[in-house]
C-alpha atoms as a PDB file:
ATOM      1  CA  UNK A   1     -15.416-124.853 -72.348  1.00  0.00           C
ATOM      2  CA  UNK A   2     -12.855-123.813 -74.438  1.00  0.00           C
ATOM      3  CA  UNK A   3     -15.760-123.243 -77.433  1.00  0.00           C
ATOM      4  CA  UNK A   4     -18.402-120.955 -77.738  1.00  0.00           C
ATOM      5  CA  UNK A   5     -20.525-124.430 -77.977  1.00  0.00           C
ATOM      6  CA  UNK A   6     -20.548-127.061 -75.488  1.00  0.00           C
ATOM      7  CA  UNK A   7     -19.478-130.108 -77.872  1.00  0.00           C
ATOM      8  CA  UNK A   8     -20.895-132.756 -75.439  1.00  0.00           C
ATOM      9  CA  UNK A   9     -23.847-132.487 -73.323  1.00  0.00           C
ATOM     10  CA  UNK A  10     -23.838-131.761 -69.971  1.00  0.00           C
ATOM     11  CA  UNK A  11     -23.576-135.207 -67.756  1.00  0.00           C
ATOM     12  CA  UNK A  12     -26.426-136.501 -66.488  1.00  0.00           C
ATOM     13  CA  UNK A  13     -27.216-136.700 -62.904  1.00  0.00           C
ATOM     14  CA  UNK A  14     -29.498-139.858 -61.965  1.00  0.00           C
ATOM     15  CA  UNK A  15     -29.951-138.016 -58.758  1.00  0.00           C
ATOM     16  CA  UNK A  16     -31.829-135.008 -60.534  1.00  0.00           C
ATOM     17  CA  UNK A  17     -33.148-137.386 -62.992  1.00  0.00           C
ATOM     18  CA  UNK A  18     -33.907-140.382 -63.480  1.00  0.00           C
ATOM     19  CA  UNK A  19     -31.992-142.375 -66.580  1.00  0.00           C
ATOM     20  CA  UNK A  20     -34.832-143.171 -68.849  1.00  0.00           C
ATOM     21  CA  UNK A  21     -34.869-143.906 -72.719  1.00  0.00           C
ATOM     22  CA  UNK A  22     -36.287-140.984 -73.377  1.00  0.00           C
ATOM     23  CA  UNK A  23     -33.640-139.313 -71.497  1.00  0.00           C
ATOM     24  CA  UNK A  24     -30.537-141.127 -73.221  1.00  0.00           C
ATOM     25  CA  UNK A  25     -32.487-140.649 -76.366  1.00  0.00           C
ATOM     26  CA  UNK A  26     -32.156-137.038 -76.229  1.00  0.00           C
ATOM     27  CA  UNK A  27     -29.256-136.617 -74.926  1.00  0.00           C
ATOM     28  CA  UNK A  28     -27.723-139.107 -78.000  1.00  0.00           C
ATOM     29  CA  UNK A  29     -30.184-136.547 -80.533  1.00  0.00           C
ATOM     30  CA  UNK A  30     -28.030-133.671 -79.285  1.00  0.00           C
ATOM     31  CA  UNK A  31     -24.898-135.644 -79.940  1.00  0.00           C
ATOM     32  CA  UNK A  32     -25.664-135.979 -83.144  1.00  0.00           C
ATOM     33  CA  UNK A  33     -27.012-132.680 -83.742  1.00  0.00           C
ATOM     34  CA  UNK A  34     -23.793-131.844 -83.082  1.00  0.00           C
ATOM     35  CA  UNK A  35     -21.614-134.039 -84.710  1.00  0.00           C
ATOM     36  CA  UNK A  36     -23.812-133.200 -87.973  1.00  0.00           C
ATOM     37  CA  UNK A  37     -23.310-129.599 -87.653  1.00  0.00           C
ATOM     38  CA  UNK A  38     -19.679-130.474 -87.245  1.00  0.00           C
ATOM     39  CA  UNK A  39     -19.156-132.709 -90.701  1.00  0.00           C
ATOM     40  CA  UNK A  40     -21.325-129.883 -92.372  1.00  0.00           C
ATOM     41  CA  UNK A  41     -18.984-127.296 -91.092  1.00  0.00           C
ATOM     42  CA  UNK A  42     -15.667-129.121 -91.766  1.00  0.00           C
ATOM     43  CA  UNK A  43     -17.264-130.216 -95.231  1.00  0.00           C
ATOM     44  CA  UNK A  44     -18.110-126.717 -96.499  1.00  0.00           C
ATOM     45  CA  UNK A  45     -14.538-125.391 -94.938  1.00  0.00           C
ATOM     46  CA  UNK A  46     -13.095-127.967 -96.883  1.00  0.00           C
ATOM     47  CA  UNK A  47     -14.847-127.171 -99.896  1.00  0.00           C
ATOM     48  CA  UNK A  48     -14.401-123.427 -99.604  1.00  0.00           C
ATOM     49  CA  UNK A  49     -10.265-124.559 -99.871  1.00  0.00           C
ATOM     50  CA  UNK A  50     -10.665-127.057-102.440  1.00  0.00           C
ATOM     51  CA  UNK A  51     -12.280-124.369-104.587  1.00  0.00           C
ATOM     52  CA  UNK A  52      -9.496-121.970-103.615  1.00  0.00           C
ATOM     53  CA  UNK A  53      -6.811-124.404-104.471  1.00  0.00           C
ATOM     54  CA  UNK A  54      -8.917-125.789-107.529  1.00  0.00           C
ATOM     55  CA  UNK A  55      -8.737-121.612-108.860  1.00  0.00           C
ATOM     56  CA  UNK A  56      -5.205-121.376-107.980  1.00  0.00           C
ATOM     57  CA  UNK A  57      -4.360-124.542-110.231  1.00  0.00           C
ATOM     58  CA  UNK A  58      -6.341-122.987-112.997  1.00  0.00           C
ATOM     59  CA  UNK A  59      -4.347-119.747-113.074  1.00  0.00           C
ATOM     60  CA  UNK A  60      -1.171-121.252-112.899  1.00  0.00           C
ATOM     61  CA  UNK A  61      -2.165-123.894-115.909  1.00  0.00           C
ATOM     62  CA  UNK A  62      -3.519-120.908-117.402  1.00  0.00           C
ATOM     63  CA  UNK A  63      -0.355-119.287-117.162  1.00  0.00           C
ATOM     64  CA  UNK A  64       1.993-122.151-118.368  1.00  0.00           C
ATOM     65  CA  UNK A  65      -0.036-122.355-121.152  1.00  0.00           C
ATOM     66  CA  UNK A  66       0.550-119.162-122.083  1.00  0.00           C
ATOM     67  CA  UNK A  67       4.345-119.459-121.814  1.00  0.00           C
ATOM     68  CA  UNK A  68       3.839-122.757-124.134  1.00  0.00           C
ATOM     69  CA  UNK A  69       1.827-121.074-126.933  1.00  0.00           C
ATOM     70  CA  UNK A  70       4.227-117.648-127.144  1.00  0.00           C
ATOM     71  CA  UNK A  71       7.335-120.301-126.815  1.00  0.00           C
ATOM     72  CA  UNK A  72       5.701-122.159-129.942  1.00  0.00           C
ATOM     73  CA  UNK A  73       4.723-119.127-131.648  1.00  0.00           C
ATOM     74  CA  UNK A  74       8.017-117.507-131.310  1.00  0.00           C
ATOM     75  CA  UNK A  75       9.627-121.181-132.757  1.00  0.00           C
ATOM     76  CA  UNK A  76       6.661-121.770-135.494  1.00  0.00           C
ATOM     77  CA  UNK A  77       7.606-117.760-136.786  1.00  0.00           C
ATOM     78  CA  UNK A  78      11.280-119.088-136.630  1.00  0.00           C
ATOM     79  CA  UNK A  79      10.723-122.039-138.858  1.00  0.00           C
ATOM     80  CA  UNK A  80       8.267-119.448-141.251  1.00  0.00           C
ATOM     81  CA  UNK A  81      11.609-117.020-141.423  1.00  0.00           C
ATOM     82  CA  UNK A  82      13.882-119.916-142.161  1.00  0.00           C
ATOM     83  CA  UNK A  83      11.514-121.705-144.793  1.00  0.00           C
ATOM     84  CA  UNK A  84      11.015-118.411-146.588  1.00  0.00           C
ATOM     85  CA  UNK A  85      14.416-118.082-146.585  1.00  0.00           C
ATOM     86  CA  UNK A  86      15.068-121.510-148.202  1.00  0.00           C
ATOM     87  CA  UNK A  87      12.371-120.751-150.613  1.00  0.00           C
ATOM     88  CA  UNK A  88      14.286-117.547-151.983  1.00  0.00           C
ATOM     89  CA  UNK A  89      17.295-119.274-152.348  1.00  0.00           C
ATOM     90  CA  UNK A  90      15.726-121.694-154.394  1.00  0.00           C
ATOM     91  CA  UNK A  91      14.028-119.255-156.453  1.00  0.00           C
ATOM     92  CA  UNK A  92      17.417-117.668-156.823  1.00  0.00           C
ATOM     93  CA  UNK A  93      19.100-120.893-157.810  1.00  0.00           C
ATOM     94  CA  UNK A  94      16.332-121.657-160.434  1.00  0.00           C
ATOM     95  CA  UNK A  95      16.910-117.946-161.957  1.00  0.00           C
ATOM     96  CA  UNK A  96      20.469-118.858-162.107  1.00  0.00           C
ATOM     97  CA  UNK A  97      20.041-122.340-163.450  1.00  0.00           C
ATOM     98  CA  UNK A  98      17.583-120.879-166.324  1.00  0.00           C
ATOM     99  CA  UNK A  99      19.839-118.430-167.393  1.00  0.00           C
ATOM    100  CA  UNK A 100      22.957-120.869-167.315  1.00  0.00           C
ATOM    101  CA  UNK A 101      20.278-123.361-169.734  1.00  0.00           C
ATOM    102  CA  UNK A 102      19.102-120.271-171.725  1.00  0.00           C
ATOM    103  CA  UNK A 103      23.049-119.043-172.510  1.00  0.00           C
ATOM    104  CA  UNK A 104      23.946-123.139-173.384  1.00  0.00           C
ATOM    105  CA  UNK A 105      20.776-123.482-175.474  1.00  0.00           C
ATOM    106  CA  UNK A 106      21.601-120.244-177.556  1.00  0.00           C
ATOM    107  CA  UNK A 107      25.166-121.050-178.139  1.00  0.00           C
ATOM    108  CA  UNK A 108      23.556-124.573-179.472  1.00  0.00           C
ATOM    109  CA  UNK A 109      21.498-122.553-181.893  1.00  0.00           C
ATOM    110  CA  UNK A 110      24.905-120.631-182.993  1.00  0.00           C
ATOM    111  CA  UNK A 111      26.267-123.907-183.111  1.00  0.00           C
ATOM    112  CA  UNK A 112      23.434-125.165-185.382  1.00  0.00           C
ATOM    113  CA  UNK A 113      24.068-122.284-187.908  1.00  0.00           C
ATOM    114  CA  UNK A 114      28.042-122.281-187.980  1.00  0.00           C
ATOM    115  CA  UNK A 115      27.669-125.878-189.196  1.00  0.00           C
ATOM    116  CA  UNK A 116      25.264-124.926-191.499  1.00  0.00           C
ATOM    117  CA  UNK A 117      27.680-122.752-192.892  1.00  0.00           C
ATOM    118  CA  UNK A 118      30.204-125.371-192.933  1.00  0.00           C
ATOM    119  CA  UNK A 119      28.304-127.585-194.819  1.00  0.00           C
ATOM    120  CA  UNK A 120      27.565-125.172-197.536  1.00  0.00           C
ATOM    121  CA  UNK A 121      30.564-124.186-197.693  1.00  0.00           C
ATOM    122  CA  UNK A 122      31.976-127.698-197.959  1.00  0.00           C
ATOM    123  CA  UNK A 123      29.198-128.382-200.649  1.00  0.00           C
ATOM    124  CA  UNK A 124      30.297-125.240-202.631  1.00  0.00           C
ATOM    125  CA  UNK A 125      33.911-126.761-202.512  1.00  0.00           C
ATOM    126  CA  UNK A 126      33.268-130.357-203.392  1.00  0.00           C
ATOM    127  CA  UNK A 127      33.633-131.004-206.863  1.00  0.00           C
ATOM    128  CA  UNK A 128      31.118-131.505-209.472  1.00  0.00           C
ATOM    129  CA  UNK A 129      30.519-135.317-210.272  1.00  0.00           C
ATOM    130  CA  UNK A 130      29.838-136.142-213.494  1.00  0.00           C
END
């Protein structure tokens, strides 16, 4: 045979031997003798690749996964960098905005006291009532 096992057994030869039960029994014993060493072979083959192909999924997920966190890293540092950069102009803007409300309130204050002056001045000029 083509095997190093002989996958059936030989034929029987009524001549030789008679056909009994006992006969077709074993022979049908070594049948499936065979045919379970067969599944178990073909079922721990095909394990042994499913486990192959199961590690081989793993890396590659593994290594997608990778490519998706530094990919959102890289965009969650841009948005950081941009934000910051929001924030300073804001800051900048409110620095600007104080000192625009800080020059207006002071000239109100110099307001205040010229028309204080006016007024007493005015008073000083008005004339006395009797």
């Amino acid at each position: 045979m083509a095997t190093k096992k002989n996958i059936l057994p030989p034929p029987i030869n009524p001549q030789e031997k008679p056909i009994t039960v006992a006969v077709l029994t074993g022979k049908l014993q070594g049948l499936f003798n065979d045919v379970k060493e067969l599944v178990t072979t073909t079922v721990k083959g095909t394990e042994n690749v499913l486990r192959k192909e199961m590690q081989e999924i793993e890396k590659r997920l593994d290594t997608k996964i990778d490519g998706v966190e530094k990919r959102l890293d890289t965009k969650i540092d841009g948005v950081e960098k941009r934000l910051d950069a929001k924030i300073d102009g804001v800051r900048t803007e409110l620095k600007e905005t104080e000192a625009r409300l800080s020059g207006k309130i002071d000239k109100i204050g110099e307001r205040l006291d010229d028309h204080e002056d006016r007024i007493v001045s005015l008073e000083k000029n008005l004339p006395a009532h009797p």
